[in-house]
C-alpha atoms as a PDB file:
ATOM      1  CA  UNK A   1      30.675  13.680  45.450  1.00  0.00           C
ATOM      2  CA  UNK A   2      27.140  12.780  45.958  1.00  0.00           C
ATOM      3  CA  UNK A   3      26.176  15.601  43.553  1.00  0.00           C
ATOM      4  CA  UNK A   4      28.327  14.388  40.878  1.00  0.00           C
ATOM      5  CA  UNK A   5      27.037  10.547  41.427  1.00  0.00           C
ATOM      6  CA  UNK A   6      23.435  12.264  41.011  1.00  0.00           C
ATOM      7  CA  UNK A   7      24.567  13.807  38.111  1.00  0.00           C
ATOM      8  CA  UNK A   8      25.712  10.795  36.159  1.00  0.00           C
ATOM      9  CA  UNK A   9      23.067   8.131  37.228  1.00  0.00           C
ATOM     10  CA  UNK A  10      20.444  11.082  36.205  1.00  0.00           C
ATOM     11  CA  UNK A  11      22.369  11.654  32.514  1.00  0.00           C
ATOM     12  CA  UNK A  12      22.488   7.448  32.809  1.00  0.00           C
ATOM     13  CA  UNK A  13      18.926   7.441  32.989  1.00  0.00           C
ATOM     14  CA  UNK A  14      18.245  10.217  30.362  1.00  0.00           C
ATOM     15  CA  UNK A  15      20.600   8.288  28.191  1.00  0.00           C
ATOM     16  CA  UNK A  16      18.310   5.126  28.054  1.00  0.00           C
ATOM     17  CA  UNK A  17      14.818   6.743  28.071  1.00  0.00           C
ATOM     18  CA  UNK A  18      16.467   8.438  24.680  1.00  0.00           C
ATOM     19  CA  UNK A  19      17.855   4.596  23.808  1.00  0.00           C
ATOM     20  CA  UNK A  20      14.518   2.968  24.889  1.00  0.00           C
ATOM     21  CA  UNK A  21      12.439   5.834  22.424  1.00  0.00           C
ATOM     22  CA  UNK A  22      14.937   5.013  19.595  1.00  0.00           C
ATOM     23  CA  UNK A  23      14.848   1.526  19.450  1.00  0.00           C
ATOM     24  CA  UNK A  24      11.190   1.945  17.815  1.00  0.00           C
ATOM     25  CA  UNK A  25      11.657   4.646  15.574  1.00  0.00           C
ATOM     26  CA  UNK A  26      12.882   3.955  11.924  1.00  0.00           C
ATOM     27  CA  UNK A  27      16.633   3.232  11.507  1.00  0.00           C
ATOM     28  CA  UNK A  28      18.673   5.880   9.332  1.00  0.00           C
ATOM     29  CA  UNK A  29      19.265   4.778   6.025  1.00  0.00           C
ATOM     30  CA  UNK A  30      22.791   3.194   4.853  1.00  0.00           C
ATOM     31  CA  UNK A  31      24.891   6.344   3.790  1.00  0.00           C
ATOM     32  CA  UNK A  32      24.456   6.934   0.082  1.00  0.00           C
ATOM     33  CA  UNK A  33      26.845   4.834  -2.498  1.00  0.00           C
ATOM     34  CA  UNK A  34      27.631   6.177  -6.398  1.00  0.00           C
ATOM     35  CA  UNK A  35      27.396   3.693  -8.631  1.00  0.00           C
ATOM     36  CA  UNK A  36      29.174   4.575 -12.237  1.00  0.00           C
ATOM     37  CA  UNK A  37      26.024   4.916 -14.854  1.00  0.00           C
ATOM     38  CA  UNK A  38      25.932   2.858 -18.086  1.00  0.00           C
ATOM     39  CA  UNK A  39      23.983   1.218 -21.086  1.00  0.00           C
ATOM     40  CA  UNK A  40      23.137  -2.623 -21.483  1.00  0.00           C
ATOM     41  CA  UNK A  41      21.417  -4.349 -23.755  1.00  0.00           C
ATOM     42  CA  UNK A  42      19.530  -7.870 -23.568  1.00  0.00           C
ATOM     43  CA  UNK A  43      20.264  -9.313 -27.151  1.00  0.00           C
ATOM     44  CA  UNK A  44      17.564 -12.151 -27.520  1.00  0.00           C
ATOM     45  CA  UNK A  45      16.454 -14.339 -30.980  1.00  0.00           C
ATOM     46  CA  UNK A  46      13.285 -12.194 -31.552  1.00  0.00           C
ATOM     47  CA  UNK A  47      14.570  -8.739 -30.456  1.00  0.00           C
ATOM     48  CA  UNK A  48      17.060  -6.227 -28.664  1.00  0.00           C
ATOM     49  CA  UNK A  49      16.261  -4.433 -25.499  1.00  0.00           C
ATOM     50  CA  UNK A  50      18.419  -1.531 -23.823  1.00  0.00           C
ATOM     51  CA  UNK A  51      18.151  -0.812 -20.239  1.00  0.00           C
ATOM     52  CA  UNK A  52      20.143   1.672 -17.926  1.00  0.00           C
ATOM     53  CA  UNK A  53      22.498   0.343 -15.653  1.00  0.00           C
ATOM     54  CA  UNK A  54      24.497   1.490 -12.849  1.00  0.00           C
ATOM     55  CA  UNK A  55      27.500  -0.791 -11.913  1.00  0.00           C
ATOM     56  CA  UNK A  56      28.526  -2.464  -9.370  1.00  0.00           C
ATOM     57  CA  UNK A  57      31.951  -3.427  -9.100  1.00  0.00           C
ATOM     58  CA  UNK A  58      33.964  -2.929  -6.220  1.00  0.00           C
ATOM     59  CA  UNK A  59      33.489  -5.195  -2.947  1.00  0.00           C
ATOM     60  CA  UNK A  60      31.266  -2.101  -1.599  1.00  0.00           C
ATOM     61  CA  UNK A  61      29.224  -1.647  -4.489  1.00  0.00           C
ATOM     62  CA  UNK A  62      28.916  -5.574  -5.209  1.00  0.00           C
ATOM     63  CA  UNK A  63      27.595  -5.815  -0.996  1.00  0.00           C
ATOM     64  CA  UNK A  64      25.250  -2.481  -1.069  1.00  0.00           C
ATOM     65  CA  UNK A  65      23.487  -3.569  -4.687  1.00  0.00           C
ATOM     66  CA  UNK A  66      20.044  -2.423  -4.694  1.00  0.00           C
ATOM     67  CA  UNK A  67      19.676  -2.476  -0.648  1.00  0.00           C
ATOM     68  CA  UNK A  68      17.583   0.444   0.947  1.00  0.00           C
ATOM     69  CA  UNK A  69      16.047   1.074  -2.343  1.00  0.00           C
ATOM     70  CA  UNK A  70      11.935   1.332  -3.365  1.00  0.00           C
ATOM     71  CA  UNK A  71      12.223   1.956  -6.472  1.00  0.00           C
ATOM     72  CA  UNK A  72      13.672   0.814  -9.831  1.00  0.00           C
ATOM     73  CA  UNK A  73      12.745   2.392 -13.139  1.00  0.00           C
ATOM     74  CA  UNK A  74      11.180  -0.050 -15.820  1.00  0.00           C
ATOM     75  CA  UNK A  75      14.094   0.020 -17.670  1.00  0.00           C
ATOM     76  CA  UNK A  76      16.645  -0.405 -15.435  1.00  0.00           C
ATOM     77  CA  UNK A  77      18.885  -2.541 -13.409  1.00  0.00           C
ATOM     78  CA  UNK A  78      21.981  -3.014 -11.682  1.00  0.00           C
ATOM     79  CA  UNK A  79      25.229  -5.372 -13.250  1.00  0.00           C
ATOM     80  CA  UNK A  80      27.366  -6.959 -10.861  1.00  0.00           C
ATOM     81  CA  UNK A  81      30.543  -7.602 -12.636  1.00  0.00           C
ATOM     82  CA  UNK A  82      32.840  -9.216 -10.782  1.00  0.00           C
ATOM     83  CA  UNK A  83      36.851  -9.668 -10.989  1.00  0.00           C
ATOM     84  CA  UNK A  84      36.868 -13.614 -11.816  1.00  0.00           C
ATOM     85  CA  UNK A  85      34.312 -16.363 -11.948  1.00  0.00           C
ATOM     86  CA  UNK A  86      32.326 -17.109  -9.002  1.00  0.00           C
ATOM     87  CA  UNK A  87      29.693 -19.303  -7.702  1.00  0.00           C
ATOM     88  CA  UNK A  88      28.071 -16.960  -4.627  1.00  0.00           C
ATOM     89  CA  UNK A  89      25.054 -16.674  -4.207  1.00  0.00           C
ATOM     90  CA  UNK A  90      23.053 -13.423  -3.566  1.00  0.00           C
ATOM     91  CA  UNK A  91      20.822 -12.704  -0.843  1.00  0.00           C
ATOM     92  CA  UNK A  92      17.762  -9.740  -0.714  1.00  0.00           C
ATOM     93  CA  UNK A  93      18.139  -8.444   3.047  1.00  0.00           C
ATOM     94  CA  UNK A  94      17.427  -4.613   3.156  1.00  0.00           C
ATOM     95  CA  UNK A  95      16.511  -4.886  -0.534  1.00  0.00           C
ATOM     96  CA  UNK A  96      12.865  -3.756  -0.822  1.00  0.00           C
ATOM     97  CA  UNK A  97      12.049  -4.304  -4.750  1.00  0.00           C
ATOM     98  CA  UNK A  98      11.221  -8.029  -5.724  1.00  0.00           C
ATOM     99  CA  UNK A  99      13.649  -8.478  -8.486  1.00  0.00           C
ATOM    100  CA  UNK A 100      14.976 -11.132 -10.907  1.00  0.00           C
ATOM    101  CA  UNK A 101      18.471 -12.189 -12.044  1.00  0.00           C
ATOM    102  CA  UNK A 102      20.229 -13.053 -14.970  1.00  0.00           C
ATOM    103  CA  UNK A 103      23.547 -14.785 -14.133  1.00  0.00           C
ATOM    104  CA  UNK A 104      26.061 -14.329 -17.012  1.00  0.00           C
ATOM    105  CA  UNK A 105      29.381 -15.916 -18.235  1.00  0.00           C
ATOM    106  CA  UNK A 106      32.244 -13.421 -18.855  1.00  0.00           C
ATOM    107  CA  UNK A 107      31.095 -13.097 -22.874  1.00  0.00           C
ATOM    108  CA  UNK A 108      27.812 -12.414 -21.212  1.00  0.00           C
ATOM    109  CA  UNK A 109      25.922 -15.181 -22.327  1.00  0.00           C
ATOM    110  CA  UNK A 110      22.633 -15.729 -19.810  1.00  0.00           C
ATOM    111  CA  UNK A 111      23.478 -18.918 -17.730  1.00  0.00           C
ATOM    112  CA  UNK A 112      20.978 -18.855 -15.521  1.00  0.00           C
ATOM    113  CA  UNK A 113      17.646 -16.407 -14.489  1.00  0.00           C
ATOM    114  CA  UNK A 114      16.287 -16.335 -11.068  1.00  0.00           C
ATOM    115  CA  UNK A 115      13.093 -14.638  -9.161  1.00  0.00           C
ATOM    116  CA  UNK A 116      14.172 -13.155  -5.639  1.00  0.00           C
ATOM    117  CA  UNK A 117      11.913 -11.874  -3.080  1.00  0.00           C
ATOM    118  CA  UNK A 118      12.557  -8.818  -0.698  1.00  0.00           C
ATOM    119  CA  UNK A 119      13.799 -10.760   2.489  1.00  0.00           C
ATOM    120  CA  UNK A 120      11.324  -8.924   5.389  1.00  0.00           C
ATOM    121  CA  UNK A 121      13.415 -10.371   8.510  1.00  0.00           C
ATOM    122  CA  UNK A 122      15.509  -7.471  10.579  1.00  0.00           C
ATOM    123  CA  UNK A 123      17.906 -10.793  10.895  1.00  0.00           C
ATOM    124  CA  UNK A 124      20.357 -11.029   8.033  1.00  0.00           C
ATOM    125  CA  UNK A 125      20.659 -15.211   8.910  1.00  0.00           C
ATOM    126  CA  UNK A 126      16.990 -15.324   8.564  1.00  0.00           C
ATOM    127  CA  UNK A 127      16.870 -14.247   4.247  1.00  0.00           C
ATOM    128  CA  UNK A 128      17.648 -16.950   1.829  1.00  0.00           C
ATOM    129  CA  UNK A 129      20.599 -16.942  -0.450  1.00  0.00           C
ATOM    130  CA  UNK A 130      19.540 -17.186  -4.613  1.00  0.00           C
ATOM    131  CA  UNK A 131      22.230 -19.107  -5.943  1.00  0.00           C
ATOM    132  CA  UNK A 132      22.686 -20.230 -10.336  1.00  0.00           C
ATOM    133  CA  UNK A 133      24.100 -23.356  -9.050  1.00  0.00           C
ATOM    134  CA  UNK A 134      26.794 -22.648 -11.666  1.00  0.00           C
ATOM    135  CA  UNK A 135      29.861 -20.368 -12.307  1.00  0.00           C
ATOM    136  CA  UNK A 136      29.576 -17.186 -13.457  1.00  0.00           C
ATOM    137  CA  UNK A 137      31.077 -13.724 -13.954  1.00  0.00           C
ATOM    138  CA  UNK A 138      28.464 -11.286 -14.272  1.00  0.00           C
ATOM    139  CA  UNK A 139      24.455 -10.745 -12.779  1.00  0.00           C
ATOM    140  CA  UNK A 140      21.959  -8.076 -14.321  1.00  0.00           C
ATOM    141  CA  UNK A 141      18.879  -7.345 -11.369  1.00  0.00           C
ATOM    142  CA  UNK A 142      15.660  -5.897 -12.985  1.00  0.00           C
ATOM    143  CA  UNK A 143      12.315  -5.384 -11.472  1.00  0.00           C
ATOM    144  CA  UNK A 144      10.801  -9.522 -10.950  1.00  0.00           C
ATOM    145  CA  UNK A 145       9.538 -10.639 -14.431  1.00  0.00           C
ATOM    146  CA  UNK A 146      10.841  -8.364 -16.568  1.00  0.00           C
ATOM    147  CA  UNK A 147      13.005 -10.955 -18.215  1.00  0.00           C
ATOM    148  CA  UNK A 148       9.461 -13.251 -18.976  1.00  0.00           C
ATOM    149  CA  UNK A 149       8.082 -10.741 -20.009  1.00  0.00           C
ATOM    150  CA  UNK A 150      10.132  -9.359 -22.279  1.00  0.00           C
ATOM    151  CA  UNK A 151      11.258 -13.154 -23.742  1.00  0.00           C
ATOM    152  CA  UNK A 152      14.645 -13.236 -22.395  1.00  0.00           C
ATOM    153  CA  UNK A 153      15.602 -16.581 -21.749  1.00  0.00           C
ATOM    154  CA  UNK A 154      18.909 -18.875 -20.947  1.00  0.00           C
ATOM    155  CA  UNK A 155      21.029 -18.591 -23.673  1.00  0.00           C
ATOM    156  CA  UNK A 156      20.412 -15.044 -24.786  1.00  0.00           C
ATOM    157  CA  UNK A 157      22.722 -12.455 -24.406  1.00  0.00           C
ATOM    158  CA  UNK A 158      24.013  -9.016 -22.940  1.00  0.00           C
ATOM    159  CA  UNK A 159      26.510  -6.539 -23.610  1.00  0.00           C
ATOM    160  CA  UNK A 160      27.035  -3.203 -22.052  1.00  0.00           C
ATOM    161  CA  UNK A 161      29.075  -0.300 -22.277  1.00  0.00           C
ATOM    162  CA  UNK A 162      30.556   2.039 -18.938  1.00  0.00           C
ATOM    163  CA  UNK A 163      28.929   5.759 -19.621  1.00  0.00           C
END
């Protein structure tokens, strides 16, 4: 009996020297996610600009977005499209890439554009929530700016197609 109780208080210990050494070490990533590919394009009055877009719309693409990422092509982004009209707001914890967002209306007419910044805190309570202050059906995130620079404003446009 006393061997056994020596066994399992030494495998107790081994068990938390291995915990303690893990707790600073880099987390695993969040498993991988496919996200159906497609083609938008950002219709505005001086001219038309296509990006590729993967899609998020399910309730675990629309929560995963562009998390665990550090990287987005130039000419890319992600659309949230979701199932009715909604008024959430979104929130950059585990996203890396400073982004902006274009908040759309179901004929996907730009309602509102936002800058968001990567949310550093290991605390999800601790990142701030981006919200349109307005209804709306779809969201388009692109690298931060690329909609100033490029001239997009409220009241321009996108439309996309599923690849």
């Amino acid at each position: 009996m006393n061997k056994l109780l020596a066994f399992s208080v030494t495998a107790l210990v081994a068990a938390a020297a291995i915990g303690y050494f893990l707790i600073g070490q880099k987390q695993p990533e969040a498993p991988s996610l496919a996200f159906p590919k497609g083609s938008l394009e950002v219709f505005t009055k001086a001219r038309t600009y296509s990006l590729e877009i993967e899609i998020a719309d399910t309730p675990e693409r629309l929560s995963r977005g562009l998390m665990f990422r550090d990287h987005l092509p130039e000419q890319s982004g992600m659309l949230f499209i979701f199932n009715q009209l909604t008024s959430s707001g979104f929130w950059m914890f585990n996203t890396r890439i400073p982004l902006s967002i274009a908040f759309t209306d179901a004929r996907g007419v730009i309602l509102k554009i936002l800058d968001m910044a990567p949310c550093q805190s290991k605390k999800p309570e601790e990142c701030p929530t981006y919200s349109p202050q307005v209804p709306y059906r779809m969201a388009l995130e692109v690298n931060q700016g690329w909609f100033k620079k490029n001239g997009v404003n409220e009241g321009d446009y996108i439309s996309y197609q599923r690849k």
